[in-house]
N, C-alpha and C. Protein backbone atom coordinates (compact mmCIF):
# COMPACT_ATOMS: atom_id res chain seq x y z
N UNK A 1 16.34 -70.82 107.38
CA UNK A 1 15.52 -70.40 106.25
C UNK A 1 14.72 -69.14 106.60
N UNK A 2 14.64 -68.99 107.70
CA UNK A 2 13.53 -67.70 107.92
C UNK A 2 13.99 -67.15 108.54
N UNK A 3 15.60 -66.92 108.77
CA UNK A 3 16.25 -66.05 108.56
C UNK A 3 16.78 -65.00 107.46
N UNK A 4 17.34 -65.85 106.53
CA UNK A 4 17.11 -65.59 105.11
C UNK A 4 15.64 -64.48 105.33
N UNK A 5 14.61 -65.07 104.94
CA UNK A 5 13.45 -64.16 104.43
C UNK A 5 13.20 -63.10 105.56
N UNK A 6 13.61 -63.20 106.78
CA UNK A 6 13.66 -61.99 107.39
C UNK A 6 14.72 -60.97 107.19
N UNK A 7 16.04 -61.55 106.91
CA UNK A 7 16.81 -60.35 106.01
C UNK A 7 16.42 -59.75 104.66
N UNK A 8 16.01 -60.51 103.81
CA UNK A 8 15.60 -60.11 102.75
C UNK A 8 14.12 -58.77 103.10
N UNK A 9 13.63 -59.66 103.75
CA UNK A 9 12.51 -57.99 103.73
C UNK A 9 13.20 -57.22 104.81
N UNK A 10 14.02 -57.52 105.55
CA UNK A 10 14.68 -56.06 105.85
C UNK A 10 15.48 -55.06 104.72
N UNK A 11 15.95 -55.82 104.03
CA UNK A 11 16.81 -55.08 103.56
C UNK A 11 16.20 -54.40 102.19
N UNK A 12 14.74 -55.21 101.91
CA UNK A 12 14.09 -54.23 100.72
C UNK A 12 13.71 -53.42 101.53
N UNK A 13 13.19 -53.61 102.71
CA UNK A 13 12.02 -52.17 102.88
C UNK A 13 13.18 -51.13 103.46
N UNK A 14 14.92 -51.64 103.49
CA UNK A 14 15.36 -50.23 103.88
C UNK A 14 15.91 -49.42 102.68
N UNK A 15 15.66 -50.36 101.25
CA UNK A 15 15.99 -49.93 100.14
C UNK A 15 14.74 -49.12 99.77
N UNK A 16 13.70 -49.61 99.99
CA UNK A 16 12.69 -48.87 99.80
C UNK A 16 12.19 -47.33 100.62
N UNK A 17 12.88 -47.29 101.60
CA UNK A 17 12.92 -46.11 102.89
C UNK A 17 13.66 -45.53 102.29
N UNK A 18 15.04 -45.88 102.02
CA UNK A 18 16.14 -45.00 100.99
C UNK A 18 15.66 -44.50 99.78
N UNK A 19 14.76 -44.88 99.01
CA UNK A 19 14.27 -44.56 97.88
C UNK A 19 13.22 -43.50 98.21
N UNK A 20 12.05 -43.84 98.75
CA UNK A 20 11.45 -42.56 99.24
C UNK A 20 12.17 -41.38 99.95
N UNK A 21 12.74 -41.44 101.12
CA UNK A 21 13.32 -40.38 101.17
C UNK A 21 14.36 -39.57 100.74
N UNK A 22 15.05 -40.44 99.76
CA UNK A 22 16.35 -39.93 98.64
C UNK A 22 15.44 -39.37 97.72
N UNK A 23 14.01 -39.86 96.74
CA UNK A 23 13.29 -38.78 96.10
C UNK A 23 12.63 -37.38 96.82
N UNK A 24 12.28 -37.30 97.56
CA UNK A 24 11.38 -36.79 98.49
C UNK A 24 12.78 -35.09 98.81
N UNK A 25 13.76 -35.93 99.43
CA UNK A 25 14.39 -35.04 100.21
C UNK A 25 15.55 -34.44 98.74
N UNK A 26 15.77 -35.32 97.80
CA UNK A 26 16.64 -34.50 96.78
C UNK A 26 15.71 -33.73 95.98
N UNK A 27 14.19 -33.80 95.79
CA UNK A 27 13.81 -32.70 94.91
C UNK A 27 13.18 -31.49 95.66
N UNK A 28 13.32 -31.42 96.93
CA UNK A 28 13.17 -30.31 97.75
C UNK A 28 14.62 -29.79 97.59
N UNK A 29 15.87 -30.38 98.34
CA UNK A 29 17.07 -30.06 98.07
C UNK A 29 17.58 -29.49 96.38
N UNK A 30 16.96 -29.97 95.31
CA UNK A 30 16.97 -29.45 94.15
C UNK A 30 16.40 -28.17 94.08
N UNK A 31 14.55 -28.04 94.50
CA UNK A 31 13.88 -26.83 94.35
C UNK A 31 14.73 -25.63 95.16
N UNK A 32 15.29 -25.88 96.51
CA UNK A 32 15.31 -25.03 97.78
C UNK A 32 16.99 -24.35 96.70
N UNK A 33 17.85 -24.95 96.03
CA UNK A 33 19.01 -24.58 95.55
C UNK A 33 19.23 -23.99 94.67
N UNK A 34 17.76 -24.11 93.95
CA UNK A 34 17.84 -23.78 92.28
C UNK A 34 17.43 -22.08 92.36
N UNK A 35 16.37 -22.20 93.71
CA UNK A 35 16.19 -20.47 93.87
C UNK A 35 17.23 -20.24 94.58
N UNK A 36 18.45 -20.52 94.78
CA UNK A 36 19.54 -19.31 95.62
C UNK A 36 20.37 -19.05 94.18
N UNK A 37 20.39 -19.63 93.07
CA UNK A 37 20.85 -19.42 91.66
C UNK A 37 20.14 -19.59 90.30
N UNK A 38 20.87 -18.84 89.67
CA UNK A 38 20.25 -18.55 88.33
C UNK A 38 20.54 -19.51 87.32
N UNK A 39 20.29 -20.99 87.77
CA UNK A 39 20.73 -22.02 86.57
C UNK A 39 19.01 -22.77 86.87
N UNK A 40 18.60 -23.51 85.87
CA UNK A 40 17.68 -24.64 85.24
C UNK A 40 17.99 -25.53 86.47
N UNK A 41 16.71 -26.10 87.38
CA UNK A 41 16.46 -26.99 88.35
C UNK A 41 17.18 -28.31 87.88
N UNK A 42 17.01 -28.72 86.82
CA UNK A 42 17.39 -29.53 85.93
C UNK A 42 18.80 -29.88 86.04
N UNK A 43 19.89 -28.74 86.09
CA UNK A 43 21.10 -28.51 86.31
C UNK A 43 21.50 -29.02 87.90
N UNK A 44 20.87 -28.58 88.65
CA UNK A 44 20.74 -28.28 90.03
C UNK A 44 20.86 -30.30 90.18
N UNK A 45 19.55 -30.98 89.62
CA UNK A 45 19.58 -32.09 89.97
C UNK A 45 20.74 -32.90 89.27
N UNK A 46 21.26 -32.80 88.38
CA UNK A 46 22.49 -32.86 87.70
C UNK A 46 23.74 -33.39 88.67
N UNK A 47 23.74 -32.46 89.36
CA UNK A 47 25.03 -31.57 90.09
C UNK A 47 25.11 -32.35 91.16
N UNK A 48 23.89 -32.88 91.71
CA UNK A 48 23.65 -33.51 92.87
C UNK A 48 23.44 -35.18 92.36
N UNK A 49 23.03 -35.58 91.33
CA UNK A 49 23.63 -37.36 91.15
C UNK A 49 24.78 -37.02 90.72
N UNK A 50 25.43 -36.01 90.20
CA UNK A 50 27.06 -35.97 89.96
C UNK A 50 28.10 -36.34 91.63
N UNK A 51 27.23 -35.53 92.62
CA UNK A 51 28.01 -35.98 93.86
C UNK A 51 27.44 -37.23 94.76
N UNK A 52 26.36 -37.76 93.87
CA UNK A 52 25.98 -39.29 94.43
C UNK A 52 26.90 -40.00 94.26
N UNK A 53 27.45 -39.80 92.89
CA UNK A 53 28.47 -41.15 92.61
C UNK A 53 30.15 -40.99 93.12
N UNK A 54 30.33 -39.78 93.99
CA UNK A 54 31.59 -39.63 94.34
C UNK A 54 31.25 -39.29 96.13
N UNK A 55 30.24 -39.78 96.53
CA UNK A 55 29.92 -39.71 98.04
C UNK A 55 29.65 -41.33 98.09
N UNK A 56 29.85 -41.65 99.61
CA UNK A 56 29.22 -42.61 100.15
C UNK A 56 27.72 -42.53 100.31
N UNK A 57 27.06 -43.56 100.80
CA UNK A 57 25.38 -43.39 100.81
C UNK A 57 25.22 -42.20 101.69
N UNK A 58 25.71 -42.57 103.04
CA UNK A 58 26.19 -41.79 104.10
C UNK A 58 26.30 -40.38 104.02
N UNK A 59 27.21 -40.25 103.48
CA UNK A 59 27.72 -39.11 103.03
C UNK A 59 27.01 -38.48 102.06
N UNK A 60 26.30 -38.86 100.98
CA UNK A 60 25.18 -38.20 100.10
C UNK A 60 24.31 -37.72 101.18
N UNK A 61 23.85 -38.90 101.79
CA UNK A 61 22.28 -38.64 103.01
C UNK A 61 23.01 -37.09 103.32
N UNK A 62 23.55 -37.32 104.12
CA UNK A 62 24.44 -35.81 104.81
C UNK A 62 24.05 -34.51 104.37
N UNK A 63 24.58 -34.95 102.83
CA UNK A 63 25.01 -33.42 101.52
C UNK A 63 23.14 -33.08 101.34
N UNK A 64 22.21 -34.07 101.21
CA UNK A 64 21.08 -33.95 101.09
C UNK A 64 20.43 -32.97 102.12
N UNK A 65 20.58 -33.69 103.04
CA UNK A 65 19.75 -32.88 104.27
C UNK A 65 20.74 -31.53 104.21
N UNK A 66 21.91 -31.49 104.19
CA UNK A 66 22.53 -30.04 104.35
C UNK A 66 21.81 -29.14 103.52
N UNK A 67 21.81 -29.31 102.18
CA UNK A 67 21.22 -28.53 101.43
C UNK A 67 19.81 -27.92 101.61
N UNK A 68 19.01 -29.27 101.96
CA UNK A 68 17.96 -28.36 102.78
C UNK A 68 17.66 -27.87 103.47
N UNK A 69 18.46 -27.78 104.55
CA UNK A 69 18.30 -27.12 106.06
C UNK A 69 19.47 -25.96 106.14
N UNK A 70 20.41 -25.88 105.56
CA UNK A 70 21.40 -25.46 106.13
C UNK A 70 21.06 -23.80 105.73
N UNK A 71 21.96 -22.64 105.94
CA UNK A 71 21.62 -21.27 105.82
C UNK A 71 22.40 -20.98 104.49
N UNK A 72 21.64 -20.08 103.85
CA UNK A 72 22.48 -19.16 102.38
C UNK A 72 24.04 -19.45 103.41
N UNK A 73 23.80 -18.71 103.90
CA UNK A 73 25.65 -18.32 104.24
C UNK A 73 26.69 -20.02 104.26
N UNK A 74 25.90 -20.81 105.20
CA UNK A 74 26.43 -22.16 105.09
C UNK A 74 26.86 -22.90 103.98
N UNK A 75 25.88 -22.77 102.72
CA UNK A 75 25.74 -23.25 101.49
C UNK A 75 26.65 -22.60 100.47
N UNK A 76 27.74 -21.97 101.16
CA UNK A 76 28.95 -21.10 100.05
C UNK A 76 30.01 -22.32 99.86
N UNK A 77 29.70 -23.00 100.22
CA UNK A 77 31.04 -24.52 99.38
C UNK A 77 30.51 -24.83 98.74
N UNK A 78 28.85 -25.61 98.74
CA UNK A 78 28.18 -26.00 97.63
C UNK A 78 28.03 -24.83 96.85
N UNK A 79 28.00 -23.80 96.90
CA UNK A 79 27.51 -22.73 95.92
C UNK A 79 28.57 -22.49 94.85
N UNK A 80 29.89 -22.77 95.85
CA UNK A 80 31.10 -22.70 94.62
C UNK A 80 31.60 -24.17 93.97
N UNK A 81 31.33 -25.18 94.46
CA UNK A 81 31.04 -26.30 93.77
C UNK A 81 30.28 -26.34 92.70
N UNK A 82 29.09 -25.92 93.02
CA UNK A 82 28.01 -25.55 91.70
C UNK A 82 28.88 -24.91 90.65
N UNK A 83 29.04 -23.62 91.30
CA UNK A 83 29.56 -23.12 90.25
C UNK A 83 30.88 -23.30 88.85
N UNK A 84 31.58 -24.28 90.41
CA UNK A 84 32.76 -25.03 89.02
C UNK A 84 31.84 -26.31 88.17
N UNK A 85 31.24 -26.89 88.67
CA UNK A 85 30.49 -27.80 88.13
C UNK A 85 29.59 -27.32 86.57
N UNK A 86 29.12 -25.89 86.84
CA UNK A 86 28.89 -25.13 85.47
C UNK A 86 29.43 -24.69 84.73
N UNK A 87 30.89 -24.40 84.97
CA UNK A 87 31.92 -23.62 84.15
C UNK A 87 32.35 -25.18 83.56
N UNK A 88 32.04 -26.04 83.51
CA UNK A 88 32.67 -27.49 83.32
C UNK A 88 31.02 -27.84 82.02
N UNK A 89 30.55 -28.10 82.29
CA UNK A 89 28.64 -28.51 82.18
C UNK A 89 28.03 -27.57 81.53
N UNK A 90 27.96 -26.28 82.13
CA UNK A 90 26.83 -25.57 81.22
C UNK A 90 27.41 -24.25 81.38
N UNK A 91 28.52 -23.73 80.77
CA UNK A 91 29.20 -22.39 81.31
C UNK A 91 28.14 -21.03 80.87
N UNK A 92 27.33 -21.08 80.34
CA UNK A 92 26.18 -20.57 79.97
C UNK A 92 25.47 -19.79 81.27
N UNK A 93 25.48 -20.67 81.95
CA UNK A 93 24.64 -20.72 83.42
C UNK A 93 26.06 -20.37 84.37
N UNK A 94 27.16 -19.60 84.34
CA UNK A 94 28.03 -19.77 85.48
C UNK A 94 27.97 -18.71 86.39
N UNK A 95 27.63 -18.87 87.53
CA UNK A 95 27.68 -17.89 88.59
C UNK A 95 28.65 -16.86 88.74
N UNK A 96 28.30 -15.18 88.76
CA UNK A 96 29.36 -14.47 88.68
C UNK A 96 29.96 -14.79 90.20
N UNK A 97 31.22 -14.21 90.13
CA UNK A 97 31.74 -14.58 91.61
C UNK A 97 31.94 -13.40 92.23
N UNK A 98 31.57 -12.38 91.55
CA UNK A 98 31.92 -11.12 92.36
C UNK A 98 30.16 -10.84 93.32
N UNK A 99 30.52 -10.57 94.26
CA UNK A 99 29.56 -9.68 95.02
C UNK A 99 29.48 -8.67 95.24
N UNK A 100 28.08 -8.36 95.26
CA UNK A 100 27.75 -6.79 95.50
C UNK A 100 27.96 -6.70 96.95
């Protein structure tokens, strides 16, 4: 029996650890993305529960922290992900692809 209730509060407070730092670290990862492009933050967070539900937890955690840490230059897969993700979503907002 008190096994039981020692799993159980393990496993809220790691749902609860996941929850704080999944808010915490995706709306920095939202803010830090939305200034390397010219689309609505809004979009940005979009884009990113769009690849919650086709990542593992794991694998989201990953895409999360990448986004915030990683360099402009690193962030050119997500950047062209984004960008098909807008030509799909909000073609309004679609990243030119040519560079200066």
């Amino acid at each position: 029996m008190i096994h039981i209730v020692i799993l159980a509060v393990m496993v809220l407070l790691y749902f609860v650890g996941w929850s704080r730092f999944g808010t915490r670290e995706l709306r920095n990862a939202a803010k830090r993305f939305s200034e390397l492009i010219p689309a609505p933050q809004e979009l940005v967070i979009e884009w990113i529960m769009y690849n919650k539900q086709i990542l593992d937890i794991n694998e989201f955690q990953r895409f999360i922290i990448h986004l915030n840490r990683a360099s402009t230059e690193d962030l050119k897969p997500e950047l062209d992900s984004f960008s098909h993700y807008l030509e799909i979503h909000a073609p309004e907002y679609v990243i030119s692809r040519t560079h200066s």
